[in-house]
PDB file of N, CA and C in Angstrom:
ATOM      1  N   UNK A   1     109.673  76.484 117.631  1.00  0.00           N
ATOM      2  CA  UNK A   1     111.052  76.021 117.688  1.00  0.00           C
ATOM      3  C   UNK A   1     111.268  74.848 116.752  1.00  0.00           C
ATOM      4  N   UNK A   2     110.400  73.538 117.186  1.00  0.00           N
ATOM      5  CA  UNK A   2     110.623  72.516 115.835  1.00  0.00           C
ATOM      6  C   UNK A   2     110.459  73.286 114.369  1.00  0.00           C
ATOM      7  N   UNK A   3     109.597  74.150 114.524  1.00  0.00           N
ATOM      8  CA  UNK A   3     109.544  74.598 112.796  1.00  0.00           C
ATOM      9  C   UNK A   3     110.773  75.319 112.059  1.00  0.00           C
ATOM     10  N   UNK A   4     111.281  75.629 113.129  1.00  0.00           N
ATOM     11  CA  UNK A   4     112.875  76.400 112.907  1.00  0.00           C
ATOM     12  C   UNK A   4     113.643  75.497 112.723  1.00  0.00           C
ATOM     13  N   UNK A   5     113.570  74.540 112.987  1.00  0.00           N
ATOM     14  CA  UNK A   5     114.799  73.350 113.168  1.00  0.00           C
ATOM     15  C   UNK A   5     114.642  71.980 112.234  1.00  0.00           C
ATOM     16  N   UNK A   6     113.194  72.096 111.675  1.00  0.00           N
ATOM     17  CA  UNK A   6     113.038  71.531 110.510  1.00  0.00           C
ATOM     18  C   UNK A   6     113.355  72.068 109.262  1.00  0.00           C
ATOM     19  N   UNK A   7     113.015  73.617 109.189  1.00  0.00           N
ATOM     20  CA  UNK A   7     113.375  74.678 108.368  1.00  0.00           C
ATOM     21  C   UNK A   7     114.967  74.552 107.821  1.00  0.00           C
ATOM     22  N   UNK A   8     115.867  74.787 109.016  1.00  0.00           N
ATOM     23  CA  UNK A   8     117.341  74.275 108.899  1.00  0.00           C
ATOM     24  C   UNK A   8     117.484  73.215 108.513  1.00  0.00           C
ATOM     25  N   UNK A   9     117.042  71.743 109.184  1.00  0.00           N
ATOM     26  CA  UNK A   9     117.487  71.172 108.062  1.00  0.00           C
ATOM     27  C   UNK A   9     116.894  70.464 107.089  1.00  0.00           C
ATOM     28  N   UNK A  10     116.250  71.175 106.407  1.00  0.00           N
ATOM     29  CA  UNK A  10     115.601  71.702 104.727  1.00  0.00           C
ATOM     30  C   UNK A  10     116.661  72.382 104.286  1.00  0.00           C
ATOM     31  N   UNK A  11     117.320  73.305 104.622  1.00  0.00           N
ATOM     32  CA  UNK A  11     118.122  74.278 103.968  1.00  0.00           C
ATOM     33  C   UNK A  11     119.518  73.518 103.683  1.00  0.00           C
ATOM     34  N   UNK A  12     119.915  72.574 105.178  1.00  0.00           N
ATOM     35  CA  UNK A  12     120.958  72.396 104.499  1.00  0.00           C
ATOM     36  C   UNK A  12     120.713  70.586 104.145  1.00  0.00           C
ATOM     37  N   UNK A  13     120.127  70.258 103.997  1.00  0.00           N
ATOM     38  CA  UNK A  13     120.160  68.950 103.388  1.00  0.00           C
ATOM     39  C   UNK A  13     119.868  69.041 101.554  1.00  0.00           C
ATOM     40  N   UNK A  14     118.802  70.341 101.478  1.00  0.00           N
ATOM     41  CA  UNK A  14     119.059  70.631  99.884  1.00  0.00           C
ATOM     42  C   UNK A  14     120.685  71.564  99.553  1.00  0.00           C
ATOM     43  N   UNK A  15     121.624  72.201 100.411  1.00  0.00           N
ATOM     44  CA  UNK A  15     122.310  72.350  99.688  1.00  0.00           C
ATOM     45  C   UNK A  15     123.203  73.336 100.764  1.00  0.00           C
ATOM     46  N   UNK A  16     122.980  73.857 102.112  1.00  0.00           N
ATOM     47  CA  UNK A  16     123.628  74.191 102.303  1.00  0.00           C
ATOM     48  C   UNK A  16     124.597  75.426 102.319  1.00  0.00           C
ATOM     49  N   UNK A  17     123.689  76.337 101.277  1.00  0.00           N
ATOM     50  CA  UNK A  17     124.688  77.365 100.941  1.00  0.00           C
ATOM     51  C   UNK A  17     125.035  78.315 102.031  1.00  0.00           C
ATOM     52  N   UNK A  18     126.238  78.840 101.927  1.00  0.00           N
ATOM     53  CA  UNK A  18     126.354  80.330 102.476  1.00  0.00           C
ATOM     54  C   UNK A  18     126.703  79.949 104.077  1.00  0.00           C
ATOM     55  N   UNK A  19     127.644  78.702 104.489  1.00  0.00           N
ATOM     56  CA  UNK A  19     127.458  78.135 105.925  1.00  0.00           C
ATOM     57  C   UNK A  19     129.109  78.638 106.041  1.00  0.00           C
ATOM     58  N   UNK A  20     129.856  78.845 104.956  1.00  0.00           N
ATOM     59  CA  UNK A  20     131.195  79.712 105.153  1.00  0.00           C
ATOM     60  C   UNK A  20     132.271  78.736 105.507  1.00  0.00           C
ATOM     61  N   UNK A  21     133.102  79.085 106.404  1.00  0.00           N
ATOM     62  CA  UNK A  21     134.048  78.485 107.028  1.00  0.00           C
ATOM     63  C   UNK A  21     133.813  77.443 108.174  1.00  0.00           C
ATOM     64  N   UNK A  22     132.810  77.887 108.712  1.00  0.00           N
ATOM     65  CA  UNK A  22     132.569  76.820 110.008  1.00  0.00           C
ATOM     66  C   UNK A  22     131.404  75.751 109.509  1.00  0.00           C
ATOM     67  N   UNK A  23     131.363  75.302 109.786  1.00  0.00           N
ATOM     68  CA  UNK A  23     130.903  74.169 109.679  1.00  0.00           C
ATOM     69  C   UNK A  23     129.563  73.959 110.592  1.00  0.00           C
ATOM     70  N   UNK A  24     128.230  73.397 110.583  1.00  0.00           N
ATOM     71  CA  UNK A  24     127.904  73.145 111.727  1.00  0.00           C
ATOM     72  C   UNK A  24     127.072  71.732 111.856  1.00  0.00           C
ATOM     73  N   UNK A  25     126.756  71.077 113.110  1.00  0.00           N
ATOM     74  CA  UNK A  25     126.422  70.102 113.606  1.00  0.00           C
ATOM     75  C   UNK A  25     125.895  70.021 114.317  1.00  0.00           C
ATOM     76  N   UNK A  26     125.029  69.175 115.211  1.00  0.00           N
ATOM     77  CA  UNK A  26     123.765  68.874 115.874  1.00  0.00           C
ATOM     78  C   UNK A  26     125.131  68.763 117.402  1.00  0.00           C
ATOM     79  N   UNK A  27     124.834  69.387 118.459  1.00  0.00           N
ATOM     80  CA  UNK A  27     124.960  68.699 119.837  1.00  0.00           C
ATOM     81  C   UNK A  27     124.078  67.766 120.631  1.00  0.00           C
ATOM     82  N   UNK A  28     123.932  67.300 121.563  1.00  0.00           N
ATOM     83  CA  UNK A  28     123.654  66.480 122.503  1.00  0.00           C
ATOM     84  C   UNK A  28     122.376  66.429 122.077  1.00  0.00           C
ATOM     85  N   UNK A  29     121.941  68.055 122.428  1.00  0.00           N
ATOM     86  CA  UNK A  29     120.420  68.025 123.268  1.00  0.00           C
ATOM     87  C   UNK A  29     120.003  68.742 121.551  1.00  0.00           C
ATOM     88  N   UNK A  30     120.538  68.768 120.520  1.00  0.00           N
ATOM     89  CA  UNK A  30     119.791  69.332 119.442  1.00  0.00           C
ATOM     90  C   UNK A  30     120.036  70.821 118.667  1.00  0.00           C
ATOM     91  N   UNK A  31     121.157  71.076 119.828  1.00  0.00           N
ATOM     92  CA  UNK A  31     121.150  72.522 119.173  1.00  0.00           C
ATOM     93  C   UNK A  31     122.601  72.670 118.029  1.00  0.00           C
ATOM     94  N   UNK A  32     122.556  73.783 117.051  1.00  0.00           N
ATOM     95  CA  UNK A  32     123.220  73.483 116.663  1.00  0.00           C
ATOM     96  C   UNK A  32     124.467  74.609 116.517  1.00  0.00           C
ATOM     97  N   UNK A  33     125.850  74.062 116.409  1.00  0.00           N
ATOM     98  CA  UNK A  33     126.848  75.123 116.840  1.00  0.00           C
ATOM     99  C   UNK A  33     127.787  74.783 116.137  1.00  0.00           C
ATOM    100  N   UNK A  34     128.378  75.657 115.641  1.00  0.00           N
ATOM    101  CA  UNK A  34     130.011  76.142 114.831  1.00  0.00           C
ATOM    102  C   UNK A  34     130.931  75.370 114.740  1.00  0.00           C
ATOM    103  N   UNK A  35     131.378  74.327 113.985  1.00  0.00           N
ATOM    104  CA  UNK A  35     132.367  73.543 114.064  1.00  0.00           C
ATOM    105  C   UNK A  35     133.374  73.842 113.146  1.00  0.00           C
ATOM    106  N   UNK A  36     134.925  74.162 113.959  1.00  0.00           N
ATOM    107  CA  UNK A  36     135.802  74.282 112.750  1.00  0.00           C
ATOM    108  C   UNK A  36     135.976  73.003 111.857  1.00  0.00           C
ATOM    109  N   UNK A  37     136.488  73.271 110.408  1.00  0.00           N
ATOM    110  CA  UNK A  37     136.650  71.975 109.901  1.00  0.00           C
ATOM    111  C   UNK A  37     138.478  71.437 110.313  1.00  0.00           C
ATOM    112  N   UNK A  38     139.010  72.537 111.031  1.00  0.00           N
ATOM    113  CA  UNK A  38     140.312  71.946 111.163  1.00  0.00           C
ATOM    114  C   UNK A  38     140.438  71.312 112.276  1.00  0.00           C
ATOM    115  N   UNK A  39     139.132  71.116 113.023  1.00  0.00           N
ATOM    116  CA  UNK A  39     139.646  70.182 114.498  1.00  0.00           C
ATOM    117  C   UNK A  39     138.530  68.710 114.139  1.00  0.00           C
ATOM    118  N   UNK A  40     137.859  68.617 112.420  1.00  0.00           N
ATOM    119  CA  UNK A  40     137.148  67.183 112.176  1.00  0.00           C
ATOM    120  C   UNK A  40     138.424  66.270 111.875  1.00  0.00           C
ATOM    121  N   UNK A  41     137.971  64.735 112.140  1.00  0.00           N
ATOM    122  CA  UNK A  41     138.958  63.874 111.646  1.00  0.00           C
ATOM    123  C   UNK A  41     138.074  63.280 110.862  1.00  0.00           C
ATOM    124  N   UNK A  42     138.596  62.380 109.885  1.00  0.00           N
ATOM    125  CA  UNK A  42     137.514  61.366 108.801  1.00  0.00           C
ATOM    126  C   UNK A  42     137.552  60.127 109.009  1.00  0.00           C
ATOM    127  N   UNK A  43     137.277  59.573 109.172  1.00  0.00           N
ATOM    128  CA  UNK A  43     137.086  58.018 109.340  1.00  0.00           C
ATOM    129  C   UNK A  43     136.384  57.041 108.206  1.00  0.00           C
ATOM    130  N   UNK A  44     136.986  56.194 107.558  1.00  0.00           N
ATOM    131  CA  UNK A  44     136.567  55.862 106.802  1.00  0.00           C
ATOM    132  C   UNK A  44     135.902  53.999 106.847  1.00  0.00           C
ATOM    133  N   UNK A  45     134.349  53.438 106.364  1.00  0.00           N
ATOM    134  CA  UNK A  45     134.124  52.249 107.157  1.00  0.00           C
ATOM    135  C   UNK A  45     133.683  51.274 105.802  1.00  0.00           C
ATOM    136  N   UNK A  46     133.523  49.798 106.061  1.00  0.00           N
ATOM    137  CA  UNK A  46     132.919  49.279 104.784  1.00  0.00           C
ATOM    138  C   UNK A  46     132.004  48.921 105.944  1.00  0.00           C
ATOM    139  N   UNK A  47     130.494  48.723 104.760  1.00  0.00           N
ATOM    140  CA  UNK A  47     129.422  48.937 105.512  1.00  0.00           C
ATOM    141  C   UNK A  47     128.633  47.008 104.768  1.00  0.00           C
ATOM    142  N   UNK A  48     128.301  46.875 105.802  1.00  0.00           N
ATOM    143  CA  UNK A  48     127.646  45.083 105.179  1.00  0.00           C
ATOM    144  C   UNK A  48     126.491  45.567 105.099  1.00  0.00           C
ATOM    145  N   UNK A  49     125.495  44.626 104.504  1.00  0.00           N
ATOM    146  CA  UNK A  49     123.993  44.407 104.671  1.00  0.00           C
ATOM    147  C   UNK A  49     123.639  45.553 103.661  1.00  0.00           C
ATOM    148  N   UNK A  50     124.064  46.758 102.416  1.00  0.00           N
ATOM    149  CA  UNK A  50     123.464  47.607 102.184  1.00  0.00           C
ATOM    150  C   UNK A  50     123.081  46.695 100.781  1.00  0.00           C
ATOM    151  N   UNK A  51     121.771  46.490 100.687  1.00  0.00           N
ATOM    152  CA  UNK A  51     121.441  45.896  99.592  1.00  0.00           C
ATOM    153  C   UNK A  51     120.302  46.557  98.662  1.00  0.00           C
ATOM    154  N   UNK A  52     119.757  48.122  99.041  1.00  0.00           N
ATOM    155  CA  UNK A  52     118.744  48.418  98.251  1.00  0.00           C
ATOM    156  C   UNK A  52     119.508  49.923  98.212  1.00  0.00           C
ATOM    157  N   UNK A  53     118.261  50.794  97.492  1.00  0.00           N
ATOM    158  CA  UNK A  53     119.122  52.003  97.174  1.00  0.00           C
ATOM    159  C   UNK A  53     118.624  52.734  99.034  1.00  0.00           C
ATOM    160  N   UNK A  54     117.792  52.636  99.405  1.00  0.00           N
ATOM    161  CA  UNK A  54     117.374  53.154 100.700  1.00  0.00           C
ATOM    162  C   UNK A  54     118.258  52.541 101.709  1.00  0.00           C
ATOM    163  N   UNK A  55     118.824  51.668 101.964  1.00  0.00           N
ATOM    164  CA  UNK A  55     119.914  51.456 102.685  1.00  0.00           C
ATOM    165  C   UNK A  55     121.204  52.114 103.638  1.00  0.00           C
ATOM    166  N   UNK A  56     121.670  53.164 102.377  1.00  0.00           N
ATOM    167  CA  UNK A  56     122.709  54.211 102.744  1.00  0.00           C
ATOM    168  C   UNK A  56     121.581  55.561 103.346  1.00  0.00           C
ATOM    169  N   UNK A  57     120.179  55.630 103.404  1.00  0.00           N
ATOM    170  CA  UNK A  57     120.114  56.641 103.606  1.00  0.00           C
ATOM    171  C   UNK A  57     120.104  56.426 105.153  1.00  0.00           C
ATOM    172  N   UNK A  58     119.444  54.838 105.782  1.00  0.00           N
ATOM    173  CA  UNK A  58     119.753  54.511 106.979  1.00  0.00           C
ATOM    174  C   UNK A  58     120.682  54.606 107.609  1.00  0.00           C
ATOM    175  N   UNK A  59     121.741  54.204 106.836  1.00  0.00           N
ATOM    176  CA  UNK A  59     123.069  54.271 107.289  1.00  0.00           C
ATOM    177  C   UNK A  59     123.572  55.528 107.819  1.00  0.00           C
ATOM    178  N   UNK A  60     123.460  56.343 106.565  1.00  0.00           N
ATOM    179  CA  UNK A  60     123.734  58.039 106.842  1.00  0.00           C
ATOM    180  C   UNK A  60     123.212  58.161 108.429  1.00  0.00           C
ATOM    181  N   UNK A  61     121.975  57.761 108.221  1.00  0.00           N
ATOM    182  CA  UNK A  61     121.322  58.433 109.321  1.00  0.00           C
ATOM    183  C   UNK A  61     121.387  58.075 110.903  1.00  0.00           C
ATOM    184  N   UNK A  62     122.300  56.999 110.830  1.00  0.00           N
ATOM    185  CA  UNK A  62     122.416  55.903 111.966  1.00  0.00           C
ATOM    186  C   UNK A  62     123.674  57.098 112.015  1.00  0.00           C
ATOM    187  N   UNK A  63     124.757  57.113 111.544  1.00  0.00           N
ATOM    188  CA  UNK A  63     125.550  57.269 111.642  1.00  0.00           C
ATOM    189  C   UNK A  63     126.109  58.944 112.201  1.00  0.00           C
ATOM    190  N   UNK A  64     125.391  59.857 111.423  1.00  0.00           N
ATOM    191  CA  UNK A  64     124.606  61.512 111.563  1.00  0.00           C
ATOM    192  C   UNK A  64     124.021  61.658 112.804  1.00  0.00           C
ATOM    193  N   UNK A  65     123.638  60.669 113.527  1.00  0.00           N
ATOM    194  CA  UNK A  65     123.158  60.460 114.524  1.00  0.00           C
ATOM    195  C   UNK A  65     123.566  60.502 115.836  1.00  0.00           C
ATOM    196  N   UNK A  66     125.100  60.408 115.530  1.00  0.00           N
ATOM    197  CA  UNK A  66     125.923  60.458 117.249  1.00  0.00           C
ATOM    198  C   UNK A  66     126.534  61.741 117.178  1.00  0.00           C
ATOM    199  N   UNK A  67     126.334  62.412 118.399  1.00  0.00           N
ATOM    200  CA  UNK A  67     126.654  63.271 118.839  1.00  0.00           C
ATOM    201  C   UNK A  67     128.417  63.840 118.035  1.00  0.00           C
ATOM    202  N   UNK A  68     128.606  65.124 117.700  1.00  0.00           N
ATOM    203  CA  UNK A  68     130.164  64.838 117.373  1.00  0.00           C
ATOM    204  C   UNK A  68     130.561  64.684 116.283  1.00  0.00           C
ATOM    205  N   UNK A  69     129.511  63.634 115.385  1.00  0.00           N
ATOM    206  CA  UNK A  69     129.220  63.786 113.547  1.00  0.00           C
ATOM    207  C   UNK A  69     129.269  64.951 113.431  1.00  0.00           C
ATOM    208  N   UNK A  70     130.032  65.343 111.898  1.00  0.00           N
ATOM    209  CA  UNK A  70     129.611  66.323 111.362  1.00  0.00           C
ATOM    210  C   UNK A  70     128.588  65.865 109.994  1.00  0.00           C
ATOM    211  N   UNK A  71     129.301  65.553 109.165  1.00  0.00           N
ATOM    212  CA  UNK A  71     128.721  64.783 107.860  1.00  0.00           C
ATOM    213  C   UNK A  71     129.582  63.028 107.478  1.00  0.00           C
ATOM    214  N   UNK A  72     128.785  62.870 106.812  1.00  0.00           N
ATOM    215  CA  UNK A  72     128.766  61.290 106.471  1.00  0.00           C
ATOM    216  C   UNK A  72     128.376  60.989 104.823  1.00  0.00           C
ATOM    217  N   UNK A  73     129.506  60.378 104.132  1.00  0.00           N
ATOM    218  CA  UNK A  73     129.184  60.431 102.719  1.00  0.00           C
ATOM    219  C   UNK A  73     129.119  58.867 102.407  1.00  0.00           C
ATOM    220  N   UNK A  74     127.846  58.428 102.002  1.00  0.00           N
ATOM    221  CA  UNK A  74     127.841  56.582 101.429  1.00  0.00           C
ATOM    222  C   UNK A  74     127.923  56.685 100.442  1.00  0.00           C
ATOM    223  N   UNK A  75     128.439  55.671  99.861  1.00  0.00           N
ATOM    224  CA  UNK A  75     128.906  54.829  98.243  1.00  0.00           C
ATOM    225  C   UNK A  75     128.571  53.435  98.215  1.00  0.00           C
ATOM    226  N   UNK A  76     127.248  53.581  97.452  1.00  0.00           N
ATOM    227  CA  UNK A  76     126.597  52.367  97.965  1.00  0.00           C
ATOM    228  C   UNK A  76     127.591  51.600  97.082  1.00  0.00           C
ATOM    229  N   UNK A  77     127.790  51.892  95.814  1.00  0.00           N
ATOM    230  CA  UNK A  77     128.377  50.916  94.790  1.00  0.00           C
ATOM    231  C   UNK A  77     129.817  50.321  95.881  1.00  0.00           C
ATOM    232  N   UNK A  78     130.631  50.757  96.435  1.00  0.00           N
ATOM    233  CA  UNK A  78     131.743  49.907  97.471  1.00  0.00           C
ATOM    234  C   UNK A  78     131.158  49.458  98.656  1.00  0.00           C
ATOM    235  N   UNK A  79     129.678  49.883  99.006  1.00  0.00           N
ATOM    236  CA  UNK A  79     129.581  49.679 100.490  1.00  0.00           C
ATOM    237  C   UNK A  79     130.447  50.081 101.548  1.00  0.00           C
ATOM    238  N   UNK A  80     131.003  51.388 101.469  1.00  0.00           N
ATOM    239  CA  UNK A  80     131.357  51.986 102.482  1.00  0.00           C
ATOM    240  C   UNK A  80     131.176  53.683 102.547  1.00  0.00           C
ATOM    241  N   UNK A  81     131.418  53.916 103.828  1.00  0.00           N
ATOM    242  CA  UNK A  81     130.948  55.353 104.178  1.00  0.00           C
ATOM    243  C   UNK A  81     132.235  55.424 104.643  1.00  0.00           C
ATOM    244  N   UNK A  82     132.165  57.569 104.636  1.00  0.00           N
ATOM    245  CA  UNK A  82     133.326  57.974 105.503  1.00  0.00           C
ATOM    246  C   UNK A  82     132.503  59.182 105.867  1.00  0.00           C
ATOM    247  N   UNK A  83     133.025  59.083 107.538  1.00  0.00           N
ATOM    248  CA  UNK A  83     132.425  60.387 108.092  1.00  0.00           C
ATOM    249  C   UNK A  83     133.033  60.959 108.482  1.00  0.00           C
ATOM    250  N   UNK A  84     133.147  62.630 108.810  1.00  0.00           N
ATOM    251  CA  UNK A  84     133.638  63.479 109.161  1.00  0.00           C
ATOM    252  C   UNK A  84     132.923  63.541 110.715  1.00  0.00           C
ATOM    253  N   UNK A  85     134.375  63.868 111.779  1.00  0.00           N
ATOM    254  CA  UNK A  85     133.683  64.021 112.782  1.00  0.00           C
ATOM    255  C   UNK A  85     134.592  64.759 113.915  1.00  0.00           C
ATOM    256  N   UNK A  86     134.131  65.359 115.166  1.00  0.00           N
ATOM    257  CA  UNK A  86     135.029  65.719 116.314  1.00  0.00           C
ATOM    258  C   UNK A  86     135.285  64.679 116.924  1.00  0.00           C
ATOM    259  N   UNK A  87     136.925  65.178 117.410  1.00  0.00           N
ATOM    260  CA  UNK A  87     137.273  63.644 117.748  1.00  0.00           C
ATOM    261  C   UNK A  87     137.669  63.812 119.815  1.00  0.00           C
ATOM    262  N   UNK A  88     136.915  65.416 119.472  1.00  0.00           N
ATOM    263  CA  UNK A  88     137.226  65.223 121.214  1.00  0.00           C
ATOM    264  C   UNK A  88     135.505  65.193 121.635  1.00  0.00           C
ATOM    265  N   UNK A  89     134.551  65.001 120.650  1.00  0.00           N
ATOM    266  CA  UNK A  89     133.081  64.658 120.982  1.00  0.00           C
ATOM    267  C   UNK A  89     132.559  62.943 120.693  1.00  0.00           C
ATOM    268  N   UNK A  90     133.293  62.472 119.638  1.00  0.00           N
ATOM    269  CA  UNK A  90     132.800  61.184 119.888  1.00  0.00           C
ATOM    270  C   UNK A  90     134.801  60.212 119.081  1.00  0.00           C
ATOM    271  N   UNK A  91     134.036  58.964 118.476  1.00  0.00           N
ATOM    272  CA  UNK A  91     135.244  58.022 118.182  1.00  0.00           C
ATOM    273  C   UNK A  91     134.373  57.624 117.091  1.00  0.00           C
ATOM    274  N   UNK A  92     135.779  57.165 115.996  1.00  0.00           N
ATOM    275  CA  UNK A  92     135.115  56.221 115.206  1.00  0.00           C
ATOM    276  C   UNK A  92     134.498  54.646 115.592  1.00  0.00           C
ATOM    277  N   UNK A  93     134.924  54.730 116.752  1.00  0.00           N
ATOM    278  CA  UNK A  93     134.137  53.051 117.002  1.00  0.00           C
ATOM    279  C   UNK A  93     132.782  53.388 117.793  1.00  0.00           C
ATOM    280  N   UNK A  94     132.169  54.554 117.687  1.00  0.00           N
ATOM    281  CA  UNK A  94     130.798  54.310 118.477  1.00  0.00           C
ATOM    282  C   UNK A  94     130.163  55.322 116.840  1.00  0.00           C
ATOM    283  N   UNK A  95     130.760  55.606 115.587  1.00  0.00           N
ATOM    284  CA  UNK A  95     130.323  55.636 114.846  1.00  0.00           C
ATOM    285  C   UNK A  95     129.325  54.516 113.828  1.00  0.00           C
ATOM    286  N   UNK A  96     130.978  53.721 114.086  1.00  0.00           N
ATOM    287  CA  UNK A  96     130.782  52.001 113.439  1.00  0.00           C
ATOM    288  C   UNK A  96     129.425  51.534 114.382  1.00  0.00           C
ATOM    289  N   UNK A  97     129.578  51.832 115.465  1.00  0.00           N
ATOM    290  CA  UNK A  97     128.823  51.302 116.608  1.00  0.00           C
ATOM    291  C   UNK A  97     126.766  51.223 116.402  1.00  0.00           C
ATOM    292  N   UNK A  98     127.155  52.924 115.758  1.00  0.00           N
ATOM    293  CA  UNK A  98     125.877  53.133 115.476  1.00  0.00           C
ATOM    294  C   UNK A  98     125.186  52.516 114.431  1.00  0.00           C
ATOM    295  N   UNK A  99     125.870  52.292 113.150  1.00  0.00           N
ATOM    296  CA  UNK A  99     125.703  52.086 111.993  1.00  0.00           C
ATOM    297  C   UNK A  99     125.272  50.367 112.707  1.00  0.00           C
ATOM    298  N   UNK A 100     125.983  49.416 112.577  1.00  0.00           N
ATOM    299  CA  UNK A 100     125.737  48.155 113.145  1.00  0.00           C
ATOM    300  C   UNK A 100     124.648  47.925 113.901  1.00  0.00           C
ATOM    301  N   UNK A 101     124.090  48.274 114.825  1.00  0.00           N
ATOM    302  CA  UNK A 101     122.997  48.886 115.600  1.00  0.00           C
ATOM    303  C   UNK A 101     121.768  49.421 115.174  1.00  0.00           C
ATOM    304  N   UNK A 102     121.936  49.629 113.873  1.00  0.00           N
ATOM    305  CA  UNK A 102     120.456  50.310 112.805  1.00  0.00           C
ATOM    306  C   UNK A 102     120.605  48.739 111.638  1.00  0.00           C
ATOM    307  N   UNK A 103     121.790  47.281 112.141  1.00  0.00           N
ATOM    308  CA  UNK A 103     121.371  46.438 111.609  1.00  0.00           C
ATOM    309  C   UNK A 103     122.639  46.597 109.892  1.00  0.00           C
ATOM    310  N   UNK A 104     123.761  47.415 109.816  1.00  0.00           N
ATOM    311  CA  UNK A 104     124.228  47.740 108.913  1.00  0.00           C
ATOM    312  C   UNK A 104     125.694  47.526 109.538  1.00  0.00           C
ATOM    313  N   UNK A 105     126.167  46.265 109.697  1.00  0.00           N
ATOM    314  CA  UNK A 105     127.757  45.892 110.378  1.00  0.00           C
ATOM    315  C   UNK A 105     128.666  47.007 109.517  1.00  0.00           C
ATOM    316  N   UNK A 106     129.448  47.682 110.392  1.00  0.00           N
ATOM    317  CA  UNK A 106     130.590  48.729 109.901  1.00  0.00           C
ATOM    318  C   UNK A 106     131.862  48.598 110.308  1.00  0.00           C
ATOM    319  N   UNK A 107     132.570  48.434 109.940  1.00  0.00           N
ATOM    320  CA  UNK A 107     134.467  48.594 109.946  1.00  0.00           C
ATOM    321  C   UNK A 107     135.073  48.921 109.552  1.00  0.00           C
ATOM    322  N   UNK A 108     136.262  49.728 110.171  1.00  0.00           N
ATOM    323  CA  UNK A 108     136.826  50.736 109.744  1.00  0.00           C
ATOM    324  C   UNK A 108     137.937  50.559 108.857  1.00  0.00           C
ATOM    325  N   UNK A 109     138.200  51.173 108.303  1.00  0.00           N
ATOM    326  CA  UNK A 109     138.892  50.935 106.794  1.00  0.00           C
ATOM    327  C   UNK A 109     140.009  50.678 107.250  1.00  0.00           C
ATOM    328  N   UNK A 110     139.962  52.157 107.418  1.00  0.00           N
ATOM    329  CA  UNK A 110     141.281  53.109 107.527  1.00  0.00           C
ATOM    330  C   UNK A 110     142.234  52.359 108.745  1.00  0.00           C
ATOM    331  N   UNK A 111     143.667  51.933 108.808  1.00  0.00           N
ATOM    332  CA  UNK A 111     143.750  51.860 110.271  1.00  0.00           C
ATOM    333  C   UNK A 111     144.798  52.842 111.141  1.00  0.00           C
ATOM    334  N   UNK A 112     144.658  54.313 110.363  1.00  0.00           N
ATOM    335  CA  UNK A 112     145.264  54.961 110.810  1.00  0.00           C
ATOM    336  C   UNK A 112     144.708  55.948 111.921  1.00  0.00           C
ATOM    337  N   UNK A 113     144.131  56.076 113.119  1.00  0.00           N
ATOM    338  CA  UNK A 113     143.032  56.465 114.266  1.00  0.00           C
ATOM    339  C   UNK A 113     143.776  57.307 114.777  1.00  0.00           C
ATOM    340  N   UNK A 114     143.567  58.750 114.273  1.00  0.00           N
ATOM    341  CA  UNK A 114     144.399  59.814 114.901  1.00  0.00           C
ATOM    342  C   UNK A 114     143.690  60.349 115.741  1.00  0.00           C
TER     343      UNK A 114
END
């Protein structure tokens, strides 16, 4: 089972192909399931403390990390990220939440919280 689930994501961290219309993402307990992209919202954060090039990959990963993420794109050159996410599985403030928490203070850009 881990070898399957490392396998996946090998496939889509190099690239993803052929995943179509739905989208997919990690749940709770690990498994992974179908997300439309018309029910993600984006949230967009400036991120403190990113001072090396390995930085954003923490970040990513702090952030990829809560339940409800779908994807998460950093720019280290502005220091901020925006993630795509379900907004009836998590919030952008336990996104920010996470990121801050791996030691990388986050706030949200945007202040439009639909």
């Amino acid at each position: 089972m881990k070898n399957t689930q490392i396998a996946a994501v090998v496939v889509l961290a190099i690239g993803g192909v052929g995943i179509g219309a739905a989208a997919l993402m990690s749940d709770p307990i690990g498994e992974r399931v179908a997300q439309s992209p018309a029910t993600l919202q984006t949230a967009s954060f400036s991120v403190e403390n990113m001072t090396c090039a390995t930085c954003p990959i923490t970040v990513r990963r702090a952030m990829e990390g809560v339940a409800g993420v779908h994807d998460v794109t950093i720019d280290y050159e502005t220091k901020t990220a925006t993630a795509n996410f379900d907004p009836a599985r998590t919030t952008a403030g336990a996104i920010a939440a996470a990121s801050t928490n791996a030691g990388y203070p986050a706030e949200r850009n945007d202040e439009l919280h639909l």
